[in-house]
C-alpha atoms as a PDB file:
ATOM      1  CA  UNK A   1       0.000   0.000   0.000  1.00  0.00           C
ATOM      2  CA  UNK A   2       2.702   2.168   0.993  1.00  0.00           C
ATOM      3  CA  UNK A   3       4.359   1.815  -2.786  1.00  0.00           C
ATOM      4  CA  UNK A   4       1.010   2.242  -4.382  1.00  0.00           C
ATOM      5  CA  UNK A   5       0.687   5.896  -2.409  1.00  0.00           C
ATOM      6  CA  UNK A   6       4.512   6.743  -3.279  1.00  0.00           C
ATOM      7  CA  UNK A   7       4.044   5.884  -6.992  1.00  0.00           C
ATOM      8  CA  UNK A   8       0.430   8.056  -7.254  1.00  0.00           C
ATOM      9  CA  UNK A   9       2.107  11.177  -5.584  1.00  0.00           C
ATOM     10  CA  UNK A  10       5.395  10.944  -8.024  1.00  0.00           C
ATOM     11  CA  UNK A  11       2.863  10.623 -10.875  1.00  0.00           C
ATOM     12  CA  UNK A  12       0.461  13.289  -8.981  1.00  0.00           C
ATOM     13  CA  UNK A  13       3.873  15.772  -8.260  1.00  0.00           C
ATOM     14  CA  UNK A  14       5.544  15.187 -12.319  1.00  0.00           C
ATOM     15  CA  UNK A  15       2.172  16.064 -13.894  1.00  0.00           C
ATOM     16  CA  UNK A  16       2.210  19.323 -12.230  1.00  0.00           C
ATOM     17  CA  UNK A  17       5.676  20.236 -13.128  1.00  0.00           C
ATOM     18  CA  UNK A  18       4.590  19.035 -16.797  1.00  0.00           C
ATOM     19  CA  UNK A  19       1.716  21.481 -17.139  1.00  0.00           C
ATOM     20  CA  UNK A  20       2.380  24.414 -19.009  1.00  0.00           C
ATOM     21  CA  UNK A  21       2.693  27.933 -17.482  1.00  0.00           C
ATOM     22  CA  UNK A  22       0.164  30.045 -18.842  1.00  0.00           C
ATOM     23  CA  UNK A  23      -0.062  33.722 -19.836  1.00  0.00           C
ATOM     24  CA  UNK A  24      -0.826  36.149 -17.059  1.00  0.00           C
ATOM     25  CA  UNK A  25      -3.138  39.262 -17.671  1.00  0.00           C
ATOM     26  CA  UNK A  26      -3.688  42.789 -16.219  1.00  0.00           C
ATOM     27  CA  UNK A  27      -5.332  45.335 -16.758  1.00  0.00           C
ATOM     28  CA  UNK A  28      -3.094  48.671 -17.022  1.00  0.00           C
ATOM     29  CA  UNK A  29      -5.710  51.741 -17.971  1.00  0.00           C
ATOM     30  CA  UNK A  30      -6.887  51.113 -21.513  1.00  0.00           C
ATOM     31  CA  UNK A  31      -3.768  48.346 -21.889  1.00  0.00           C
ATOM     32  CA  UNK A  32      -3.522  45.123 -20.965  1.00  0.00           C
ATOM     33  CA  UNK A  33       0.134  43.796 -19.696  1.00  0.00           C
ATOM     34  CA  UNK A  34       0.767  40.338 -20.758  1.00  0.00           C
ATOM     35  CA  UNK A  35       4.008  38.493 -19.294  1.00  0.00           C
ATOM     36  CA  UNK A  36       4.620  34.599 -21.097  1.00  0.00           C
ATOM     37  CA  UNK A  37       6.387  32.572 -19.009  1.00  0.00           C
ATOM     38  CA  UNK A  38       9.091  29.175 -20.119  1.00  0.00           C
ATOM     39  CA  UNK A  39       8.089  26.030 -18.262  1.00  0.00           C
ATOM     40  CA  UNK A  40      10.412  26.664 -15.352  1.00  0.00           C
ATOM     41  CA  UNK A  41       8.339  29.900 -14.423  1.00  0.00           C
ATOM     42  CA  UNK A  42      11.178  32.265 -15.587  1.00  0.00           C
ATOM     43  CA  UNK A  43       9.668  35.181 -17.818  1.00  0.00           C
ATOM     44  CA  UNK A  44      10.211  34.911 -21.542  1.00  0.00           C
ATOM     45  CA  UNK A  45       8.337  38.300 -22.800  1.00  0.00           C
ATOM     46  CA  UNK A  46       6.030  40.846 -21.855  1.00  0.00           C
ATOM     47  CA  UNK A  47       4.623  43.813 -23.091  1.00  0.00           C
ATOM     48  CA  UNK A  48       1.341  45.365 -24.450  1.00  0.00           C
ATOM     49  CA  UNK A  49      -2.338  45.101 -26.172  1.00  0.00           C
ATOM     50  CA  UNK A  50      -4.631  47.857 -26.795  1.00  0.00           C
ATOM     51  CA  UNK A  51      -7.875  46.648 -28.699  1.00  0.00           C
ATOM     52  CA  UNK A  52      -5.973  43.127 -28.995  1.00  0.00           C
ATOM     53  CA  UNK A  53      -3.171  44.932 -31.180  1.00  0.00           C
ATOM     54  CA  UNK A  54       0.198  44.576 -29.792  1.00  0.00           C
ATOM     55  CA  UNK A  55       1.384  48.107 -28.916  1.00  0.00           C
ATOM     56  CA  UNK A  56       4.003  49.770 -26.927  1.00  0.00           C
ATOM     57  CA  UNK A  57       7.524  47.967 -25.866  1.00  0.00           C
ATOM     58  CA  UNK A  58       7.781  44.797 -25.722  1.00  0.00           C
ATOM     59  CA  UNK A  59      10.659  42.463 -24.067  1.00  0.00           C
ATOM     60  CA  UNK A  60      12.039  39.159 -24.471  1.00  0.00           C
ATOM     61  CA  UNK A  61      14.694  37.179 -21.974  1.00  0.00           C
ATOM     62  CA  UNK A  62      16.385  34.142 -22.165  1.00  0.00           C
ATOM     63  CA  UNK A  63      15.691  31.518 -19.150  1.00  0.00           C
ATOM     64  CA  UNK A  64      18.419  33.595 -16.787  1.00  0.00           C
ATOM     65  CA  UNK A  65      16.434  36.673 -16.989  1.00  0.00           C
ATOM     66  CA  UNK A  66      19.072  38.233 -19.604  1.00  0.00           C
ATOM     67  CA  UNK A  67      17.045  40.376 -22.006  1.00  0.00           C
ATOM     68  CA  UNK A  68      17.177  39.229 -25.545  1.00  0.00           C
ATOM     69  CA  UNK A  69      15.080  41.755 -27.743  1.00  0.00           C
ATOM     70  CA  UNK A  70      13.136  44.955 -27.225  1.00  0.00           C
ATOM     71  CA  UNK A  71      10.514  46.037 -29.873  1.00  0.00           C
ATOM     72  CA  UNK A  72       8.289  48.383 -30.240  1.00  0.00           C
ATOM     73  CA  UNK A  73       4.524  48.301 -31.822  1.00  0.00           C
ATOM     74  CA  UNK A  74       1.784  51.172 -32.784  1.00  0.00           C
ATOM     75  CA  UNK A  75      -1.391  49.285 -33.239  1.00  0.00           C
ATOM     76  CA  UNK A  76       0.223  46.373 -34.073  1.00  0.00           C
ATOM     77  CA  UNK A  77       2.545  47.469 -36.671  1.00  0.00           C
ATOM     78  CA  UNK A  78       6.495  47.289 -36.307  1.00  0.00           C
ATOM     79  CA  UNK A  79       7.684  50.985 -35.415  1.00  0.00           C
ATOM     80  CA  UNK A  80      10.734  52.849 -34.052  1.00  0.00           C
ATOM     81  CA  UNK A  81      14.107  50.884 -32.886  1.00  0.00           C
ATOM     82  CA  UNK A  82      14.187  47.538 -32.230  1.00  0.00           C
ATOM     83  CA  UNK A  83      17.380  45.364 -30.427  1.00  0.00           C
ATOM     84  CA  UNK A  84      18.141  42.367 -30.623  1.00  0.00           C
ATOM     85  CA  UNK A  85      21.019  40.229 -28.752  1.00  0.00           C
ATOM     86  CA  UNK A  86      22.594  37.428 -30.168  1.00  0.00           C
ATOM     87  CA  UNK A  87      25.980  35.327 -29.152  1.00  0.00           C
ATOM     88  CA  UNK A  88      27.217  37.149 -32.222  1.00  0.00           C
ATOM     89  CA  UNK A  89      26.443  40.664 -31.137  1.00  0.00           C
ATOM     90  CA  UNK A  90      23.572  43.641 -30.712  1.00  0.00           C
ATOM     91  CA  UNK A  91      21.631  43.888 -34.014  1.00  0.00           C
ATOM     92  CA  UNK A  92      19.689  47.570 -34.504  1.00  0.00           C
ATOM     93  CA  UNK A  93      16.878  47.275 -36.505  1.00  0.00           C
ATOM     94  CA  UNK A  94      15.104  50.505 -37.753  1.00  0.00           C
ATOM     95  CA  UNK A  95      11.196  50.420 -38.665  1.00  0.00           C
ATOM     96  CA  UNK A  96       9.771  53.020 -40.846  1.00  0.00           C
ATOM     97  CA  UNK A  97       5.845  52.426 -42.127  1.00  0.00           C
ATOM     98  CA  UNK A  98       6.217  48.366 -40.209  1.00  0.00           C
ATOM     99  CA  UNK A  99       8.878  48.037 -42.821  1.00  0.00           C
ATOM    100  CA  UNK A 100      12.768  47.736 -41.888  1.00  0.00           C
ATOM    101  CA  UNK A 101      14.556  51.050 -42.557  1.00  0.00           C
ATOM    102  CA  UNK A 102      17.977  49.687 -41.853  1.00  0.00           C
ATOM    103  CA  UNK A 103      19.941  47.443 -40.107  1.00  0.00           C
ATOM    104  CA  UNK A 104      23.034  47.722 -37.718  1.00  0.00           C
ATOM    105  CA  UNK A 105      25.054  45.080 -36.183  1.00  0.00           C
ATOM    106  CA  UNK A 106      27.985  45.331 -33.818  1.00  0.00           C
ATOM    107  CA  UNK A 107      29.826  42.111 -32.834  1.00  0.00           C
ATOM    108  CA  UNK A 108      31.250  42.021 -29.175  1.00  0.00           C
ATOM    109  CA  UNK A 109      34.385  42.417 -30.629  1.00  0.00           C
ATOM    110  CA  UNK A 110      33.560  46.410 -32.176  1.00  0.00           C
ATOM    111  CA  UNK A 111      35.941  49.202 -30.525  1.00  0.00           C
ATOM    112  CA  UNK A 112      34.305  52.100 -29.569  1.00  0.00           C
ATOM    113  CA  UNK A 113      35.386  55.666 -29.014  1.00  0.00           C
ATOM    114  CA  UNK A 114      34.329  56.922 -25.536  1.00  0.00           C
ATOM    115  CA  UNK A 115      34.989  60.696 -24.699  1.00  0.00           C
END
C-alpha cells in the first residue's frame, strides 16, 4: 500500500511540473500587460495590447532573466528601434511604415570611441 501511495504522488507531483505555465493578464488603464512565461516559471516576454493589437515595448529574456530583444509596436505594426542580442552581437533594426529602414550590427568584438 505504501508503494502504491509513493508511486500516485510521483505521478500526482511530475504532472504538475509538466503542465504548461500560462499567460498572465492585467489590466493597465486602456492596456492590458501580458508576461509569457518558459516552463520553469522564468519570464520569456512581456509587453502590451490595446484593442488586442500589440502596442508599446515589448521584451524578451532568455531563461536567466538576460534580455534578448526589445521592440516596439503602434497598433500592431512594427515601429521605431528595435534590439536584438545574439551570441554574435547587438543587431539595430530601424522600422519606418512596419517596414525595416535599416539594419546595424555590432559584434562584441567592435571598438568604440568613448569621450
Amino acid at each position: 500500500m505504501k508503494k502504491l501511495v509513493v508511486i500516485a504522488g510521483l505521478l500526482a507531483g511530475s504532472l504538475i511540473n509538466a503542465q504548461e505555465v500560462k499567460p498572465q493578464y492585467e489590466k493597465a488603464g486602456d492596456l492590458v500587460k501580458v508576461t509569457f512565461y518558459y516552463e520553469d516559471g522564468s519570464v520569456k516576454q512581456q509587453g502590451f495590447y490595446k484593442d488586442k493589437l500589440l502596442t508599446g515595448t515589448w521584451m524578451s529574456f532568455d531563461q536567466k532573466g538576460n534580455k534578448t530583444a526589445i521592440a516596439h509596436y503602434n497598433n500592431g505594426k512594427k515601429v521605431g528601434k528595435w534590439f536584438m542580442w545574439t551570441k554574435d552581437g547587438l543587431k539595430e533594426i530601424d522600422y519606418k511604415d512596419a517596414t525595416i529602414a535599416s539594419v546595424q550590427h555590432w559584434k562584441e568584438d567592435t571598438k568604440l570611441a568613448v569621450k
